[in-house]
Protein backbone atom coordinates (compact mmCIF):
# COMPACT_ATOMS: atom_id res chain seq x y z
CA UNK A 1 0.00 0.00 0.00
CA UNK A 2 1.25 3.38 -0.80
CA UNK A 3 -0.30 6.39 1.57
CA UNK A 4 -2.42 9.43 0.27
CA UNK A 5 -3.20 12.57 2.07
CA UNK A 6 -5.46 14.79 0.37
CA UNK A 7 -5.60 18.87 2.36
CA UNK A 8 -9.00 19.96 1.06
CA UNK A 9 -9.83 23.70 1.56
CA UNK A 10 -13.35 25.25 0.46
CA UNK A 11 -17.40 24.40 0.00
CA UNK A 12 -18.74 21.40 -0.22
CA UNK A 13 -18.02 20.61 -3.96
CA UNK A 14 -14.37 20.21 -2.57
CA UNK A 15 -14.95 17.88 -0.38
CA UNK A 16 -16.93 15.46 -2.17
CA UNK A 17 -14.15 16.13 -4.96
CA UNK A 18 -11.53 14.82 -2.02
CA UNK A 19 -13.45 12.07 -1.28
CA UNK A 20 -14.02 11.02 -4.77
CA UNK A 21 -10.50 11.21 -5.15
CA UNK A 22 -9.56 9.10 -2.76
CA UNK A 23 -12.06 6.20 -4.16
CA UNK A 24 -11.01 6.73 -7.66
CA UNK A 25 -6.64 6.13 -6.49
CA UNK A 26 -7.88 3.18 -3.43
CA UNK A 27 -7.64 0.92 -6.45
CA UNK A 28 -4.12 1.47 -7.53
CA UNK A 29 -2.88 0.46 -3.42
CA UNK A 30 -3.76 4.34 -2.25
CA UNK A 31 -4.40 4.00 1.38
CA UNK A 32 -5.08 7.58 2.95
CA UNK A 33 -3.31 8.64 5.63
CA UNK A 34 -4.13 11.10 8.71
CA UNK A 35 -0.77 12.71 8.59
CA UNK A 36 1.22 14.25 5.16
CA UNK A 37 4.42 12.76 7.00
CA UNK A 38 2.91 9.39 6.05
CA UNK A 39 2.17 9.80 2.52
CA UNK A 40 3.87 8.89 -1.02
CA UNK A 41 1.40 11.11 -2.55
CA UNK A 42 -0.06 14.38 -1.42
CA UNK A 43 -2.82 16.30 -3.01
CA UNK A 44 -3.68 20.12 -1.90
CA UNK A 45 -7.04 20.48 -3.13
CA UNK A 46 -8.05 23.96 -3.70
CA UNK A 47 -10.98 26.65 -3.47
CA UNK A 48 -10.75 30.17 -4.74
CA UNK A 49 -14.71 31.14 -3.76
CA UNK A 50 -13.98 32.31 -0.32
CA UNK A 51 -11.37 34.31 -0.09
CA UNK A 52 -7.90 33.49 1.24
CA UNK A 53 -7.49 30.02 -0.14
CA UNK A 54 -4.55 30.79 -2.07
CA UNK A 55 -2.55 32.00 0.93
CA UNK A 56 -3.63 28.29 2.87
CA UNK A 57 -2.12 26.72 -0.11
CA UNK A 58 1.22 28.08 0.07
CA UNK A 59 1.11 28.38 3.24
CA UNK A 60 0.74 24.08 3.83
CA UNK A 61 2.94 23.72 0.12
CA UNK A 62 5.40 26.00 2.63
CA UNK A 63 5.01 23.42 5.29
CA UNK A 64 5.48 20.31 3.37
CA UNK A 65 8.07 20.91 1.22
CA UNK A 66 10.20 19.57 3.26
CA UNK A 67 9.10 16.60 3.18
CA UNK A 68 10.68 15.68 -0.42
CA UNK A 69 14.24 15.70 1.55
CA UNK A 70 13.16 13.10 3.32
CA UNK A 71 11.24 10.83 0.70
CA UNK A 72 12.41 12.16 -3.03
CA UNK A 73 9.77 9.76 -4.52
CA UNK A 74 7.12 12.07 -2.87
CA UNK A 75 4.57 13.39 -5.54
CA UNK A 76 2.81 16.26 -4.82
CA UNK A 77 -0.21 17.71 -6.62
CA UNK A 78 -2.53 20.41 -6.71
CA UNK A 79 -6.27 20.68 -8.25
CA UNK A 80 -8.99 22.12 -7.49
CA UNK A 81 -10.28 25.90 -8.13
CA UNK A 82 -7.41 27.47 -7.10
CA UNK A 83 -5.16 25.29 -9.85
CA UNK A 84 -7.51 25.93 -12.82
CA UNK A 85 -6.87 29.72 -11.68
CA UNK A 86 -3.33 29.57 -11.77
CA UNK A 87 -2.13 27.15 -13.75
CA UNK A 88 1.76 27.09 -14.09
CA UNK A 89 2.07 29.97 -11.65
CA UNK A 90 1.85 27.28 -8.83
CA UNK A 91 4.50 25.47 -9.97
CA UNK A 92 6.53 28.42 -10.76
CA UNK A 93 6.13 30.38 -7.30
CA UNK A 94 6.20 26.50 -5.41
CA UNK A 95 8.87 24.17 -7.71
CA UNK A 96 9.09 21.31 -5.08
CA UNK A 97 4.86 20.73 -7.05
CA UNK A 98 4.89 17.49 -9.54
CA UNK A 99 1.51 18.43 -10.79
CA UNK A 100 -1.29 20.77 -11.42
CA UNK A 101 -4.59 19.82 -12.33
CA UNK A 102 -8.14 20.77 -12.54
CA UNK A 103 -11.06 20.11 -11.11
CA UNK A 104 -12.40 18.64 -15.10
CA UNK A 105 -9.55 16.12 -14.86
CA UNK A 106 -10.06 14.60 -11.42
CA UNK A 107 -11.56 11.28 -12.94
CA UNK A 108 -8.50 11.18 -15.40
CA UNK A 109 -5.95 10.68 -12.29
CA UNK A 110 -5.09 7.22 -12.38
CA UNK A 111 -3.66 8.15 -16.16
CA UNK A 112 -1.77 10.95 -15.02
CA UNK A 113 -0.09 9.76 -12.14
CA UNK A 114 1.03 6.85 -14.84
CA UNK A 115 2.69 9.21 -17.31
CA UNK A 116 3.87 11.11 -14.58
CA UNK A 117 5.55 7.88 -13.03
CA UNK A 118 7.09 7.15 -16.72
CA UNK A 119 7.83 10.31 -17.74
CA UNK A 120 8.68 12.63 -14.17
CA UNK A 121 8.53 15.94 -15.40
CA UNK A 122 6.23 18.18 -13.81
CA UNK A 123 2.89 19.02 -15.70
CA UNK A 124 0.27 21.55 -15.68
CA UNK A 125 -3.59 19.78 -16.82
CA UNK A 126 -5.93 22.71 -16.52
CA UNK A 127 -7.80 22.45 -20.01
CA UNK A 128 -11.97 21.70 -19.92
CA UNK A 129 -13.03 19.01 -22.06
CA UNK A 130 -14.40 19.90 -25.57
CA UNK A 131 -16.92 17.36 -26.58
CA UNK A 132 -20.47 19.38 -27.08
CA UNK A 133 -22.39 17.31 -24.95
CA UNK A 134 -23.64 18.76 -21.83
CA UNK A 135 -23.95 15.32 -20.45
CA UNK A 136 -21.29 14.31 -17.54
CA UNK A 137 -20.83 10.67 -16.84
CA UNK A 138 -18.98 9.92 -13.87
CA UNK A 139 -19.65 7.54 -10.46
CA UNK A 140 -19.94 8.35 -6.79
CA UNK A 141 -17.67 6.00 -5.68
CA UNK A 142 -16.76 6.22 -1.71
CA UNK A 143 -14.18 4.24 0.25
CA UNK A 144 -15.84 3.68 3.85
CA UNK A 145 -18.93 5.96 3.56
CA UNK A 146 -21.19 6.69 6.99
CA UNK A 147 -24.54 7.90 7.23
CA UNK A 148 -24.09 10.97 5.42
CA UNK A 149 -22.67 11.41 1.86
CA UNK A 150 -22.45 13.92 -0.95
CA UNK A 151 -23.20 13.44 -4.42
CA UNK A 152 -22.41 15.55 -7.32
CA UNK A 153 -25.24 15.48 -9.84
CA UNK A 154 -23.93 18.59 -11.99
CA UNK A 155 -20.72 20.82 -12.51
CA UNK A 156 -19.90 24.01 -13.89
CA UNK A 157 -22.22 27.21 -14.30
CA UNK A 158 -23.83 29.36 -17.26
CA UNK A 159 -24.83 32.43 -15.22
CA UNK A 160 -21.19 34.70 -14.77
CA UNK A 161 -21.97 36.74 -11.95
CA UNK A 162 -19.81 39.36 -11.95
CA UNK A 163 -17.97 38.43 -8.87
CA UNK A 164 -17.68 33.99 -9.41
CA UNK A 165 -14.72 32.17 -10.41
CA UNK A 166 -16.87 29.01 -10.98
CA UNK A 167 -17.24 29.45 -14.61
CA UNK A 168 -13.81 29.90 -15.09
CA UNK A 169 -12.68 27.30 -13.18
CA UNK A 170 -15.60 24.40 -13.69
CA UNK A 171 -16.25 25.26 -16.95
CA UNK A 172 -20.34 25.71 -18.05
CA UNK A 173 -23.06 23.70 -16.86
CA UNK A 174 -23.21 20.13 -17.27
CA UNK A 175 -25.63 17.23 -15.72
CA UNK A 176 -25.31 13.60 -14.90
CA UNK A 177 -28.35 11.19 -16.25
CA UNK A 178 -31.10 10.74 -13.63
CA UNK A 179 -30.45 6.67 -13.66
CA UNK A 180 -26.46 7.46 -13.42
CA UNK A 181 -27.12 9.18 -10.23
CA UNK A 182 -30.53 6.82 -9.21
CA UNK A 183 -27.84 4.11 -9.46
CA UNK A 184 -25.22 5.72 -7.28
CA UNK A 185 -27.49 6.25 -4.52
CA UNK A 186 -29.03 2.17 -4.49
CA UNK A 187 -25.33 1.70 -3.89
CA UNK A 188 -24.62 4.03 -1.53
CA UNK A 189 -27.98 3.18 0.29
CA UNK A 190 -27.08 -0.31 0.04
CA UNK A 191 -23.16 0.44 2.20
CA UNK A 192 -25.11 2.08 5.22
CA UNK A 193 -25.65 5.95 4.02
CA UNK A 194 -28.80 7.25 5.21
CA UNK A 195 -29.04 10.62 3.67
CA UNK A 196 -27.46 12.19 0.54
CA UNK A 197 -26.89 15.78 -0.29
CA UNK A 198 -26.71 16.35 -3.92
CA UNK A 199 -24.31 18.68 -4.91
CA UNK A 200 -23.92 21.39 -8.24
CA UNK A 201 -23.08 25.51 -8.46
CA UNK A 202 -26.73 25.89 -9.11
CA UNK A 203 -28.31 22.38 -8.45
CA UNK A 204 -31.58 23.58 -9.14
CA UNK A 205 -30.56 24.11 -12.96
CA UNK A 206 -30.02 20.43 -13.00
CA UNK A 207 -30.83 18.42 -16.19
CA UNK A 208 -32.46 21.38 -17.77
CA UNK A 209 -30.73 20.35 -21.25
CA UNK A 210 -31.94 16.93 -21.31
CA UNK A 211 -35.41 17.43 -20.66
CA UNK A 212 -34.63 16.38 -16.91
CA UNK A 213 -35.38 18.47 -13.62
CA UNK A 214 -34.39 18.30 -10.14
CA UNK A 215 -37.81 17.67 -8.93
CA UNK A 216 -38.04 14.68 -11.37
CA UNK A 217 -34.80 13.44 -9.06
CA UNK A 218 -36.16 13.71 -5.59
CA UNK A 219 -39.29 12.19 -6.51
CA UNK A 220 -37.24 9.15 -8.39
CA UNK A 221 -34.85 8.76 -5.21
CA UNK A 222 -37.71 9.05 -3.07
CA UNK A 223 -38.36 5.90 -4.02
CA UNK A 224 -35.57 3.78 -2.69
CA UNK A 225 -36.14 2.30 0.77
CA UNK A 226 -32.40 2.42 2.41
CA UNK A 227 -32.50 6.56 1.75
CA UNK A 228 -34.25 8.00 4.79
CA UNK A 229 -32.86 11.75 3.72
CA UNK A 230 -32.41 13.91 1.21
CA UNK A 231 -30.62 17.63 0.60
CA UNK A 232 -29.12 19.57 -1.47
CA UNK A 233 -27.43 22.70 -2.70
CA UNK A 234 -26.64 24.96 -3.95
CA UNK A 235 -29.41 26.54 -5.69
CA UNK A 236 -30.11 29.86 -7.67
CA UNK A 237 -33.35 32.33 -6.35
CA UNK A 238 -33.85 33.19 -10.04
CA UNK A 239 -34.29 29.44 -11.22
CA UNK A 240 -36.04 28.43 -8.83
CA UNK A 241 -39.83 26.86 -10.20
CA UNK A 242 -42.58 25.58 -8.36
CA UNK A 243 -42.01 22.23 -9.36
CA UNK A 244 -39.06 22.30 -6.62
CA UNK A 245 -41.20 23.79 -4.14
CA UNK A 246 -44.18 21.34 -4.63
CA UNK A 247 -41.16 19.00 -3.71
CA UNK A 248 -41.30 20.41 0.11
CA UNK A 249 -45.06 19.61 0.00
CA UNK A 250 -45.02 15.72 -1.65
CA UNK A 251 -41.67 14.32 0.08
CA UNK A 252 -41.37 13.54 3.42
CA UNK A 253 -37.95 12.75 2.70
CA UNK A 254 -36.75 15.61 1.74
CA UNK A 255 -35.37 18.03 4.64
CA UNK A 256 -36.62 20.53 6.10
CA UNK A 257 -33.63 22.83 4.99
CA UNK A 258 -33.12 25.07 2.56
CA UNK A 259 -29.84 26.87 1.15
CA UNK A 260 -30.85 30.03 -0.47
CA UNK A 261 -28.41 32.85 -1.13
CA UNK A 262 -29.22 35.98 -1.43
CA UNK A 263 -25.92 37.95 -1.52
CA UNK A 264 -27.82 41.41 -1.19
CA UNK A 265 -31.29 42.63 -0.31
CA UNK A 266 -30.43 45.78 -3.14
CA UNK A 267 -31.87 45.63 -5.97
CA UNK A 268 -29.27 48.30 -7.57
CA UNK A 269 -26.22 45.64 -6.44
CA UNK A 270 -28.16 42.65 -7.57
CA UNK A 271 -28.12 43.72 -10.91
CA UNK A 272 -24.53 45.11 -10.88
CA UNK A 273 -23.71 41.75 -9.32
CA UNK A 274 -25.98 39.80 -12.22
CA UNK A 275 -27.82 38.29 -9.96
CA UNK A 276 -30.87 38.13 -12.27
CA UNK A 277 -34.22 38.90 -9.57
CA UNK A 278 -35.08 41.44 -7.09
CA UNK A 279 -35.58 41.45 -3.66
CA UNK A 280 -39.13 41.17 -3.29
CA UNK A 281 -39.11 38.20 -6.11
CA UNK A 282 -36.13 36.49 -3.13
CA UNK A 283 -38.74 37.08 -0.41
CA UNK A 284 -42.11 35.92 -2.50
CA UNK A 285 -40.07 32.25 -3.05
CA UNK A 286 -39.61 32.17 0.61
CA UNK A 287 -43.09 32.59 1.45
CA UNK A 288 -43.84 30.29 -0.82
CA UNK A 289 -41.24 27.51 0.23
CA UNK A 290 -42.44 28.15 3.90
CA UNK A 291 -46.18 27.79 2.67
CA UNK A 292 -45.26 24.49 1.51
CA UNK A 293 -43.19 23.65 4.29
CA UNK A 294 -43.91 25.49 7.48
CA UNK A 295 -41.39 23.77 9.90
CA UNK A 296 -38.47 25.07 7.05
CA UNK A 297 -35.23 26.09 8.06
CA UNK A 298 -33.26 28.73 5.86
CA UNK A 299 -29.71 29.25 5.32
CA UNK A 300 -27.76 31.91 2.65
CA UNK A 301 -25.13 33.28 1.51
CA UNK A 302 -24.35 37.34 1.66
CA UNK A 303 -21.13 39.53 0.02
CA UNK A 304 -21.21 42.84 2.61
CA UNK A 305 -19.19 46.09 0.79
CA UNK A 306 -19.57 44.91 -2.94
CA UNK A 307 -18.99 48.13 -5.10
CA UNK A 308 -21.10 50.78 -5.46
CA UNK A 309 -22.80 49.50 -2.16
CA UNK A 310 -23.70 52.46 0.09
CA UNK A 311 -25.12 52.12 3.37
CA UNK A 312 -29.28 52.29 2.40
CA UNK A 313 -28.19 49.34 0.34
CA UNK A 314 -26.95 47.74 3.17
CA UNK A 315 -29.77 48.28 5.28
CA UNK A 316 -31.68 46.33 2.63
CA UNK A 317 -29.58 43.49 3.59
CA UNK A 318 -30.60 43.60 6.61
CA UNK A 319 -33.83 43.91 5.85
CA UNK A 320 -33.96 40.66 4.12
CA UNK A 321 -32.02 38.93 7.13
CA UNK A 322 -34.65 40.59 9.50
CA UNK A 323 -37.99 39.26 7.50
CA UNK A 324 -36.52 36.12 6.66
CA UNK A 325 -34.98 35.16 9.77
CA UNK A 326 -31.89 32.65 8.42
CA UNK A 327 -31.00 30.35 10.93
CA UNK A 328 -27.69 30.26 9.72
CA UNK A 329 -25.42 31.98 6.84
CA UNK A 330 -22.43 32.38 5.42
CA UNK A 331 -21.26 36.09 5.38
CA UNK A 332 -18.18 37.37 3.97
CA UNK A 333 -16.83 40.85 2.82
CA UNK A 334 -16.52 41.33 -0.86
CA UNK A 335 -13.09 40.31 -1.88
CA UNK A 336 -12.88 40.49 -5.59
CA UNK A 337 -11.75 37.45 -7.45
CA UNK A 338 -9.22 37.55 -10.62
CA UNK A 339 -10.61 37.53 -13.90
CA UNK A 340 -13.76 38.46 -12.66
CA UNK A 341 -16.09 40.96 -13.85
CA UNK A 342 -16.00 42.73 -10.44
CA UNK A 343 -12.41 42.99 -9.94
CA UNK A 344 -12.38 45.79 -12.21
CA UNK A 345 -15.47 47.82 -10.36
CA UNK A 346 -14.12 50.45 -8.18
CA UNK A 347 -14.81 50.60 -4.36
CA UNK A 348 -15.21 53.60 -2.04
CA UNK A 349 -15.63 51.56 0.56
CA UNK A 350 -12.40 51.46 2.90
CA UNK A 351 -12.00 47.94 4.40
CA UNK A 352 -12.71 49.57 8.00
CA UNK A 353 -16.28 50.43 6.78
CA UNK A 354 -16.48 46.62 5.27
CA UNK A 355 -15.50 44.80 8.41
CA UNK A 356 -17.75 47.31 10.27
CA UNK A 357 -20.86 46.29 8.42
CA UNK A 358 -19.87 42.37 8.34
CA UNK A 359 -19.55 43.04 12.28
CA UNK A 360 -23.22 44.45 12.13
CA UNK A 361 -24.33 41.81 9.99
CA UNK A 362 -23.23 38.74 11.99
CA UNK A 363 -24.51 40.30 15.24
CA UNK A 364 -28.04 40.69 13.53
CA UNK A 365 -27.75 36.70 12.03
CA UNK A 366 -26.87 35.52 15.79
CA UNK A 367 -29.33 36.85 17.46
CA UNK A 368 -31.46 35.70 15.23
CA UNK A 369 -30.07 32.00 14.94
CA UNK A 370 -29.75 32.00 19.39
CA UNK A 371 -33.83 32.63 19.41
CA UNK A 372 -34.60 29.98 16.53
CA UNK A 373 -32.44 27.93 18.48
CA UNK A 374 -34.35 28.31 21.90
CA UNK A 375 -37.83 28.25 20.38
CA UNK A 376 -36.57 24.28 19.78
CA UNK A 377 -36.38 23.77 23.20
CA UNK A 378 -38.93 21.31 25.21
CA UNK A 379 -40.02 20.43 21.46
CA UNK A 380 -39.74 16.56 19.93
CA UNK A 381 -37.59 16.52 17.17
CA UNK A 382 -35.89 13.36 14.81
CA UNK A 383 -32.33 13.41 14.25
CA UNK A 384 -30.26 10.62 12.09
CA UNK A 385 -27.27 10.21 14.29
CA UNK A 386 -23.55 10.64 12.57
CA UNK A 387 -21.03 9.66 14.65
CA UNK A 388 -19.36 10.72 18.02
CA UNK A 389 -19.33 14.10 19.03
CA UNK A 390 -15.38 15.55 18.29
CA UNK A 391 -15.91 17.33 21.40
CA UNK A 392 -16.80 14.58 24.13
CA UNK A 393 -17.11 11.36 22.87
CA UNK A 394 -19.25 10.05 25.22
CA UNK A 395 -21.89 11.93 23.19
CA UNK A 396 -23.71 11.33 20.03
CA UNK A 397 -23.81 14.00 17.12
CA UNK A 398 -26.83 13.70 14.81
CA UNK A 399 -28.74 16.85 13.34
CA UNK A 400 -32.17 17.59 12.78
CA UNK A 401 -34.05 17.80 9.58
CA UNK A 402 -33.55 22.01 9.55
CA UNK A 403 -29.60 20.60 10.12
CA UNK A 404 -28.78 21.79 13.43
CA UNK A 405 -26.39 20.22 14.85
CA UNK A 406 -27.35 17.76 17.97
CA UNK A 407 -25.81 16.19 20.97
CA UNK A 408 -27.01 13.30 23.46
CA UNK A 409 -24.95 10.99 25.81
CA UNK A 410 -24.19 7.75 24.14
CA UNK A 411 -25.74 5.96 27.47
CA UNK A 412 -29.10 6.97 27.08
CA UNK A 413 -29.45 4.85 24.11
CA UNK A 414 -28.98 2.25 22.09
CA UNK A 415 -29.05 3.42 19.22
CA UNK A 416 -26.07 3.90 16.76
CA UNK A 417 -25.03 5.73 13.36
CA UNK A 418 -27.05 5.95 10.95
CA UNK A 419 -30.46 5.28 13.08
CA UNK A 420 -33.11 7.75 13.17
CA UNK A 421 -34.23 8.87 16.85
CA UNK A 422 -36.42 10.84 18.54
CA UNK A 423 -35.27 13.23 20.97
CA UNK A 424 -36.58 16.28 22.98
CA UNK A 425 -34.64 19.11 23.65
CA UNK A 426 -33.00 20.05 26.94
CA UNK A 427 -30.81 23.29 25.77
CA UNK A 428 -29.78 25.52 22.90
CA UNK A 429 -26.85 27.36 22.24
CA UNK A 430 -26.01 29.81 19.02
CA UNK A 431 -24.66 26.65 17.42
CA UNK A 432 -25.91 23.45 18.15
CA UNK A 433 -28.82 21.84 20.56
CA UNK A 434 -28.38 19.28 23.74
CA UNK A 435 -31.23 16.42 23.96
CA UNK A 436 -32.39 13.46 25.49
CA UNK A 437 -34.12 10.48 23.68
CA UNK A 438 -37.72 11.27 23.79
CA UNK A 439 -38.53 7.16 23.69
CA UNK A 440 -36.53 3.92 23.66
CA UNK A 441 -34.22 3.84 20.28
């Protein structure tokens, strides 16, 4: 066996890439590894969304490249976002790097790694594959999967908004066949997982060119027995249809949880962002979403100091945060992205003013998020239990269908990962809640 140790930074999408990774190379004698000191091959894979990621990759390619003193037959690779971005750069600024590739070429690994081994020359991979087709055909494959898993049903994007790198670095919009991914989740059913989230840029685009939806999926996965939950994200507000939403109202297996971003509640940023709807079109599909599904739970995404904001467009922001009530969200200052559309708008914003209204803005979403939180309290609620609490062991972690996080003491119960259990709920904090079984599990 030869070890792998794959340093994932980013969303979601970059972790399921990680883990599909390490399926796809457990078949040439990859055995992963919790340490890089351990490993014959290390991958750094990369996000450029959130700002950042490029100083945490030379920052651990810093701390590792040491490491080819001690073993020379070390490989070391980058991919992800980051490495479509920059291509050769990486190698240039970090020479001790074998490889760079992108995200497009992840399936074609065991090949590369071959010529690499035959050939040894260090080699940048960044280029999107040209067939027409908007059809991707790939498998979820997992080594060891629990409860929970991720599954990538589309990649790439068609909408450019002026500040996303996904387009550049995913490439356009492309969707796996409905019985590709039906198949994939049998399987995954069938090794223990409980619930799957299904994964794209904007998953609710899915299958659009093939006649297929994303509401034609949940109701097809709804079928299979083994699959007691189902999520996803992350969608767009402007395609969002009603078929979707009927899904909240028809399947009981679908979560009470809902990813939504926003980004801003101004209408005048929305369109210099191209954003494509308004904010009272954002707020009439969450009434509707909560009509069909009044227990929901909302999450989002919001960009604080874009340019040109001023600060009656950032009380619309808070607006939206104050009528929708998010119990949780990702919040971030504008940093623009290169080759982006918004690097090149100009800011008047000083980064004091920025931080100030982030600081505003997270205050507002906590205070928020602590009273949703204690409303749960003394209430009966199911959660599918994940594994051991990283905190005290002695303590199960599970989360509830609106996906807040979930904690009871191991003793209490005999239940065990992957079981669904009633529990009622003792405390809440900002983050997470504290519970006892509610009946014998």
């Amino acid at each position: 066996m030869r070890g792998l140790f794959i340093q994932t930074y980013g969303c979601q999408m970059n972790s399921s890439d990680s883990d599909r990774m390490r399926a796809i190379l457990a078949p040439l004698g990859y055995e992963s590894q919790s340490q890089p000191e351990n490993a014959d091959l290390i991958l750094i894979n990369t996000c450029s969304i959130r700002d950042k990621a490029e100083a945490k990759l030379s920052t651990f390619a810093g701390d590792i490249k040491g490491l080819k003193i001690d073993n020379p037959k070390l490989k070391i690779g980058v991919t992800g976002c980051v490495a479509q971005q920059e291509k050769e750069k990486i190698i240039q600024e970090n020479p001790f790097v074998d490889f760079v590739i992108g995200p497009d070429h992840i399936d074609d690994l065991p090949e590369i790694l071959e010529n690499f081994e035959n050939s040894n020359f260090q080699f940048v991979r960044t280029d999107f594959e040209q067939e027409t087709s908007r059809v991707w055909k790939t498998q979820t494959l997992l080594t060891n999967p629990g409860p929970t898993a991720f599954i990538n049903v589309m990649k790439g994007c068609d909408h450019f908004c002026t500040y996303c790198v996904v387009p550049y670095t995913r490439g356009r919009e492309k969707s796996r066949p409905i019985v590709d991914i039906y198949d994939d989740v049998v399987r995954l059913t069938d090794q223990g997982v409980r619930e799957i989230t299904f994964l794209g840029q904007n998953v609710n685009t899915f299958g659009k060119r093939a006649g297929e939806s994303l509401a034609e999926l949940f109701f097809k996965v709804h079928e299979i027995e083994n699959l007691k939950r189902i999520r996803f994200m992350t969608p767009h507000p402007g395609d969002l249809e009603d078929s979707l939403i009927e899904c909240f109202k028809e399947l009981p297996k679908l979560c009470s949880q809902f990813h939504l971003p926003f980004q801003s509640g101004s209408d005048k940023i929305l369109r210099s962002m191209r954003r494509f709807y308004t904010k009272a079109q954002y707020l009439e599909k969450i009434a509707a979403v909560r009509e069909a599904r009044p227990d929901v739970a909302f999450s989002t995404d919001i960009i604080v100091g874009f340019p040109g904001e001023t600060e009656e467009d950032f009380e619309e922001t808070l607006d939206v945060v104050r009528k929708v009530r998010f119990d949780n969200a990702y919040s971030f200052t504008f940093s623009p992205r290169p080759g982006t559309r918004a690097a090149e708008f100009k800011c008047d914003l000083t980064e004091g003013q920025k931080t100030d209204r982030l600081t505003r803005l997270q205050n507002e979403l906590r205070g928020i998020a602590r009273e949703l939180h204690n409303q749960e309290v003394g209430k009966i609620k199911e959660i599918l239990i994940e594994c051991p609490s990283k905190k005290d062991p002695n303590f199960w972690t599970g989360r509830t269908s609106q996906n807040v996080p979930t904690h009871f003491e191991r003793s209490l119960s005999t239940a065990r990962p992957g079981d669904l259990v009633k529990v009622k709920i003792e405390s809440a904090t900002l983050t997470h809640l504290k519970a006892t079984p509610a009946l014998e599990n």
